[in-house]
C-alpha atoms as a PDB file:
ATOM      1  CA  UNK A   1       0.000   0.000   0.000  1.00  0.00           C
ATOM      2  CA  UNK A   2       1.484   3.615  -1.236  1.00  0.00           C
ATOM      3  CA  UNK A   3       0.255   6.261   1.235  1.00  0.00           C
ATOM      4  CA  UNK A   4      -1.403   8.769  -0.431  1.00  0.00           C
ATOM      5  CA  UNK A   5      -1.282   7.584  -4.017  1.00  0.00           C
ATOM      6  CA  UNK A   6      -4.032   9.820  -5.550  1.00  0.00           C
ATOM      7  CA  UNK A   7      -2.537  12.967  -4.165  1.00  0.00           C
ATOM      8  CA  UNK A   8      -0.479  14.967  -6.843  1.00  0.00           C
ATOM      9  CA  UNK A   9       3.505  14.873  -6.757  1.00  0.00           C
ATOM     10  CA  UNK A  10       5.509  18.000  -5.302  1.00  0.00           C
ATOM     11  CA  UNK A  11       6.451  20.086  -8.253  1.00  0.00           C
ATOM     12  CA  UNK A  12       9.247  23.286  -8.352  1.00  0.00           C
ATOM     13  CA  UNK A  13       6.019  24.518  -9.271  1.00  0.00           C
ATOM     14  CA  UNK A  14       4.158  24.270  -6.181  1.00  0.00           C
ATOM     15  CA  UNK A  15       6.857  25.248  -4.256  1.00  0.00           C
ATOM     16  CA  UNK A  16       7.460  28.614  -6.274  1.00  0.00           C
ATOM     17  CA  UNK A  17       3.290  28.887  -5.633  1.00  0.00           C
ATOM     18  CA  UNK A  18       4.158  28.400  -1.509  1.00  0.00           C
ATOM     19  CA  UNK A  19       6.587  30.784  -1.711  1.00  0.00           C
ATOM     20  CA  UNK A  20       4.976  33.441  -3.651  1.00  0.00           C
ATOM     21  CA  UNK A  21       2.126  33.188  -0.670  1.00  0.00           C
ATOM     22  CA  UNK A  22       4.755  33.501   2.042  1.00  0.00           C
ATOM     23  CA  UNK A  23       5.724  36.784   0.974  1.00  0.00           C
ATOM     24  CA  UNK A  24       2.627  38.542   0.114  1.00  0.00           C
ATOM     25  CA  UNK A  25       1.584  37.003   3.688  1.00  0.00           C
ATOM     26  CA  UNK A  26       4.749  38.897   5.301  1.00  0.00           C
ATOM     27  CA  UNK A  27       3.474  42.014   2.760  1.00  0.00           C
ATOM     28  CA  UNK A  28       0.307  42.314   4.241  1.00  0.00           C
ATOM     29  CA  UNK A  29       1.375  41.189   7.699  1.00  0.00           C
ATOM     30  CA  UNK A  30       3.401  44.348   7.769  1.00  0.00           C
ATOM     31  CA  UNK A  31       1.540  47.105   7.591  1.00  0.00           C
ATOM     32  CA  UNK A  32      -0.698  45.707  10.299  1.00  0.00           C
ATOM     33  CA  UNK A  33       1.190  47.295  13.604  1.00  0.00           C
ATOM     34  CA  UNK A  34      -0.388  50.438  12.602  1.00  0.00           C
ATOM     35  CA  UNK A  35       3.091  52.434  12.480  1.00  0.00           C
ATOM     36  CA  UNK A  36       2.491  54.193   8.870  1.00  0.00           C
ATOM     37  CA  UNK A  37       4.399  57.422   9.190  1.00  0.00           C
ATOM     38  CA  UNK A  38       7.562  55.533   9.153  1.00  0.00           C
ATOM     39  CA  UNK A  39       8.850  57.160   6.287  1.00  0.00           C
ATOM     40  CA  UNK A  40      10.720  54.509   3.065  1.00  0.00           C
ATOM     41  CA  UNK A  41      13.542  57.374   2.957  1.00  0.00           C
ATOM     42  CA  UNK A  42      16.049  58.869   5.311  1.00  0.00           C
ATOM     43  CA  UNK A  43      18.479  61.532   5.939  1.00  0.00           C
ATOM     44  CA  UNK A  44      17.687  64.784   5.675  1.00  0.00           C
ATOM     45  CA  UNK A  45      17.520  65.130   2.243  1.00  0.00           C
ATOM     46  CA  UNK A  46      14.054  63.788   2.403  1.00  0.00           C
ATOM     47  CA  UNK A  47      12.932  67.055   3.533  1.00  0.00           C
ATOM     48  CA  UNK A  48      14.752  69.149   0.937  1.00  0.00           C
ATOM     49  CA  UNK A  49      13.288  70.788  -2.175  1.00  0.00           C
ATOM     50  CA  UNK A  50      10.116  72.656  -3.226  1.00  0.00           C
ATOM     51  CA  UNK A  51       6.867  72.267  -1.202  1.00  0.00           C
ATOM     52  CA  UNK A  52       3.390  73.143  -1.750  1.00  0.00           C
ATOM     53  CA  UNK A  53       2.231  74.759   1.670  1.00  0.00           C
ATOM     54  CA  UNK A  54      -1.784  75.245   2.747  1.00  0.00           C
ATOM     55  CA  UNK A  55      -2.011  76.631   5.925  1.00  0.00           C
ATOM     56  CA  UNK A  56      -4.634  78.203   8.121  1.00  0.00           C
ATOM     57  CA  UNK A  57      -3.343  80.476  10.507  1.00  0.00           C
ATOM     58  CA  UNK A  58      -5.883  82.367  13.160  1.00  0.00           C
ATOM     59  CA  UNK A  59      -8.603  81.358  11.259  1.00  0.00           C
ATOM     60  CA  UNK A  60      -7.714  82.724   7.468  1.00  0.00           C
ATOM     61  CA  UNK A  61      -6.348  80.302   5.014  1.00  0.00           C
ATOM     62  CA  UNK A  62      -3.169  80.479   3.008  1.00  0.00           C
ATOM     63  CA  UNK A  63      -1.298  79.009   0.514  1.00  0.00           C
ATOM     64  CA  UNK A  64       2.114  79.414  -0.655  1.00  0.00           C
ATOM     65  CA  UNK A  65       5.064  77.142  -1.499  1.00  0.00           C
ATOM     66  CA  UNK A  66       8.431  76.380   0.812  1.00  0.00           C
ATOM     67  CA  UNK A  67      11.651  75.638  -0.070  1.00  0.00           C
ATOM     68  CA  UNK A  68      13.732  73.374   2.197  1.00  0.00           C
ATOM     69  CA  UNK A  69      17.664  72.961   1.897  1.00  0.00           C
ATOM     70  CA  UNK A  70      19.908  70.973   4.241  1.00  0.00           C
ATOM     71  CA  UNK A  71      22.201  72.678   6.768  1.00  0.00           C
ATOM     72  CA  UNK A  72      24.754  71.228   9.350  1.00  0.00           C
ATOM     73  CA  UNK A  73      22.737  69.252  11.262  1.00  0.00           C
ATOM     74  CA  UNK A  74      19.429  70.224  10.036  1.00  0.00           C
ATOM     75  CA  UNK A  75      17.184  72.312   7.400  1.00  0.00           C
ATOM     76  CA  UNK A  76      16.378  75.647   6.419  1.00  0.00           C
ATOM     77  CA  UNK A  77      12.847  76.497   5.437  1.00  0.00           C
ATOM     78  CA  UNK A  78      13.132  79.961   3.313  1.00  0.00           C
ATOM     79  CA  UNK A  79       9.803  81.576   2.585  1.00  0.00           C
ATOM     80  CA  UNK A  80       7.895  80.369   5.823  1.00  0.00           C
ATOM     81  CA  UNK A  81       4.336  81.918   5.907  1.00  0.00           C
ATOM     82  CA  UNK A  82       4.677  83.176   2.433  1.00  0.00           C
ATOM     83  CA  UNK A  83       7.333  86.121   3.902  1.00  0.00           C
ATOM     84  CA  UNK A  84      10.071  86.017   1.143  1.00  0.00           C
ATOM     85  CA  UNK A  85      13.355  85.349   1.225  1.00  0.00           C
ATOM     86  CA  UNK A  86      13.459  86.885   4.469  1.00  0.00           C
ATOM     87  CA  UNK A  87      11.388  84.583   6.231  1.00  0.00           C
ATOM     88  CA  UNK A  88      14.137  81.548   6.426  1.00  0.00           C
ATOM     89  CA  UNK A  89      13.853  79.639   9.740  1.00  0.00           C
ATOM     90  CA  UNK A  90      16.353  77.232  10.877  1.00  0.00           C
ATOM     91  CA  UNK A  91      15.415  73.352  12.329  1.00  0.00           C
ATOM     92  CA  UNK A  92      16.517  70.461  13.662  1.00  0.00           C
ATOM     93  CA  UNK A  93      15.795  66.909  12.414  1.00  0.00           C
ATOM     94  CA  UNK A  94      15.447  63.309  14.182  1.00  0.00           C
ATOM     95  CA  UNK A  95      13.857  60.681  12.499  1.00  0.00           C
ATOM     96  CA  UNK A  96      11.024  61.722  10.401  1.00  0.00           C
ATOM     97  CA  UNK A  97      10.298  64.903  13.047  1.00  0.00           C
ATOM     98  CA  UNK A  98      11.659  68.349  12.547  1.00  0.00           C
ATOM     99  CA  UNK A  99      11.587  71.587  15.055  1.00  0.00           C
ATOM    100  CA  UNK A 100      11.924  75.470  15.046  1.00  0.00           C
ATOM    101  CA  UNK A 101      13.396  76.449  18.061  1.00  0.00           C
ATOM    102  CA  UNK A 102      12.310  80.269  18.622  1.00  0.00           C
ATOM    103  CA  UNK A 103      14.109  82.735  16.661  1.00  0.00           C
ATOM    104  CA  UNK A 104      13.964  85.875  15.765  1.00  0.00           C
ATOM    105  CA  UNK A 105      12.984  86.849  12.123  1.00  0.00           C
ATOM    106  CA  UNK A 106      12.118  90.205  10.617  1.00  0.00           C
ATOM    107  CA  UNK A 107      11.349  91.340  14.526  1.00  0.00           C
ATOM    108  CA  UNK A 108       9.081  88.791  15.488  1.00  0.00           C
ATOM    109  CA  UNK A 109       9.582  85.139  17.409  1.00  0.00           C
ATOM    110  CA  UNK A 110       9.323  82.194  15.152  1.00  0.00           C
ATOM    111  CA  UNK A 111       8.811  78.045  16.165  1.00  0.00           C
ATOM    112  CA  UNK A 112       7.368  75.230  15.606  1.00  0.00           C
ATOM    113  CA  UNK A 113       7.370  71.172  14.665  1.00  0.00           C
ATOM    114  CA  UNK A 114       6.354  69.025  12.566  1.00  0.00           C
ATOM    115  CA  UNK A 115       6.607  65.584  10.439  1.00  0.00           C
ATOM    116  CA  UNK A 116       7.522  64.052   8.010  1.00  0.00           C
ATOM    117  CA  UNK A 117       4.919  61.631   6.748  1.00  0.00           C
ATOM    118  CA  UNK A 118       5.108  58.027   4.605  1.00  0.00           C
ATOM    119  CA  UNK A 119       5.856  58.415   1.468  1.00  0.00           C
ATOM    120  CA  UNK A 120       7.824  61.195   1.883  1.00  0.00           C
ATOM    121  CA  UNK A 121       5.964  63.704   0.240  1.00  0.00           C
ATOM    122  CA  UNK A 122       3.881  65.323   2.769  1.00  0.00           C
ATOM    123  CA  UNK A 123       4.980  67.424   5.605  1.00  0.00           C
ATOM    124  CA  UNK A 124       2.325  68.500   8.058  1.00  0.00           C
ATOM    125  CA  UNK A 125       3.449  70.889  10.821  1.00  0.00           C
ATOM    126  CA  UNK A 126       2.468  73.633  13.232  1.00  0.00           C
ATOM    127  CA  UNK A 127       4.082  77.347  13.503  1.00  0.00           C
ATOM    128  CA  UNK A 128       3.843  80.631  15.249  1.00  0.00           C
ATOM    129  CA  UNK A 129       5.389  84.297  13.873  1.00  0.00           C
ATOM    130  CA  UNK A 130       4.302  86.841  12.218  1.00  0.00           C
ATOM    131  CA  UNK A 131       0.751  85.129  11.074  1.00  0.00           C
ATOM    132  CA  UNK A 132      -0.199  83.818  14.732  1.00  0.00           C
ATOM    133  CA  UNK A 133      -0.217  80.861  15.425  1.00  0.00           C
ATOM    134  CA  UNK A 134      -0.557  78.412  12.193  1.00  0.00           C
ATOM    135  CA  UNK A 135      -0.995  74.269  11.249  1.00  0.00           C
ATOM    136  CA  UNK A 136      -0.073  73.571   7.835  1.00  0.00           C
ATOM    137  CA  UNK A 137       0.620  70.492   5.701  1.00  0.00           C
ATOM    138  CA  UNK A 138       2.632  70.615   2.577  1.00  0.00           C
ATOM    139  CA  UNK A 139       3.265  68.582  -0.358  1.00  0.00           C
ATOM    140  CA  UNK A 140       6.108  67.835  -2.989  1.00  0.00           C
END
């Protein structure tokens, strides 16, 4: 007596088809600890370049575009707020998290935080200056 004669023989095939369902089991298993804002690049250079901002700030709504370039240790944001060239703040970066210690631009106290979300194209962050006190997210 052969034990289990009907059943079909083990192929390369099958195996390829077992393995192709691991991983998209491991895929999916993944995402499911909830942790999305764990950005696919590093470095500060993630940050850098031109971004879209919409911002409300004390009730009015704003719009206006950012430009981000890396620094010793952390980032520049020119044109916060939509104040010109004047209006560069300087941050700090861990992780996927910037902030804007207080510092004086044009005559008034600027700070703030924020993140920098999966994907790495959206920044959403909070600031006070010149406009009050503002949340904004912005986009590459």
């Amino acid at each position: 007596m052969v034990p289990h004669a009907d059943l079909p023989p083990f192929t390369m095939k099958t195996l390829l088809h077992c393995g192709m369902l691991w991983i998209a089991c491991l895929q999916i298993a993944g995402c499911a600890d909830g942790n999305h804002d764990q950005p696919t690049c590093v470095g500060i250079t993630a940050f850098t370049g031109k971004w879209h901002v919409v911002e409300t700030c004390s009730g009015n709504n704003y719009q206006n575009e950012i430009t981000i370039t890396e620094q010793s240790g952390g980032i520049i944001i020119s044109n916060l707020g939509g104040g010109g060239s004047n209006s560069a703040v300087t941050a700090t970066v861990s992780g996927n998290d910037f902030t804007i210690p207080p510092q004086t631009v044009q005559g008034i106290v600027m700070s703030g935080s924020g993140r920098l979300h999966a994907g790495c194209d959206t920044l959403s962050f909070i600031w006070s200056g010149f406009k009050g006190d503002c949340s904004a997210t912005a986009t590459k």
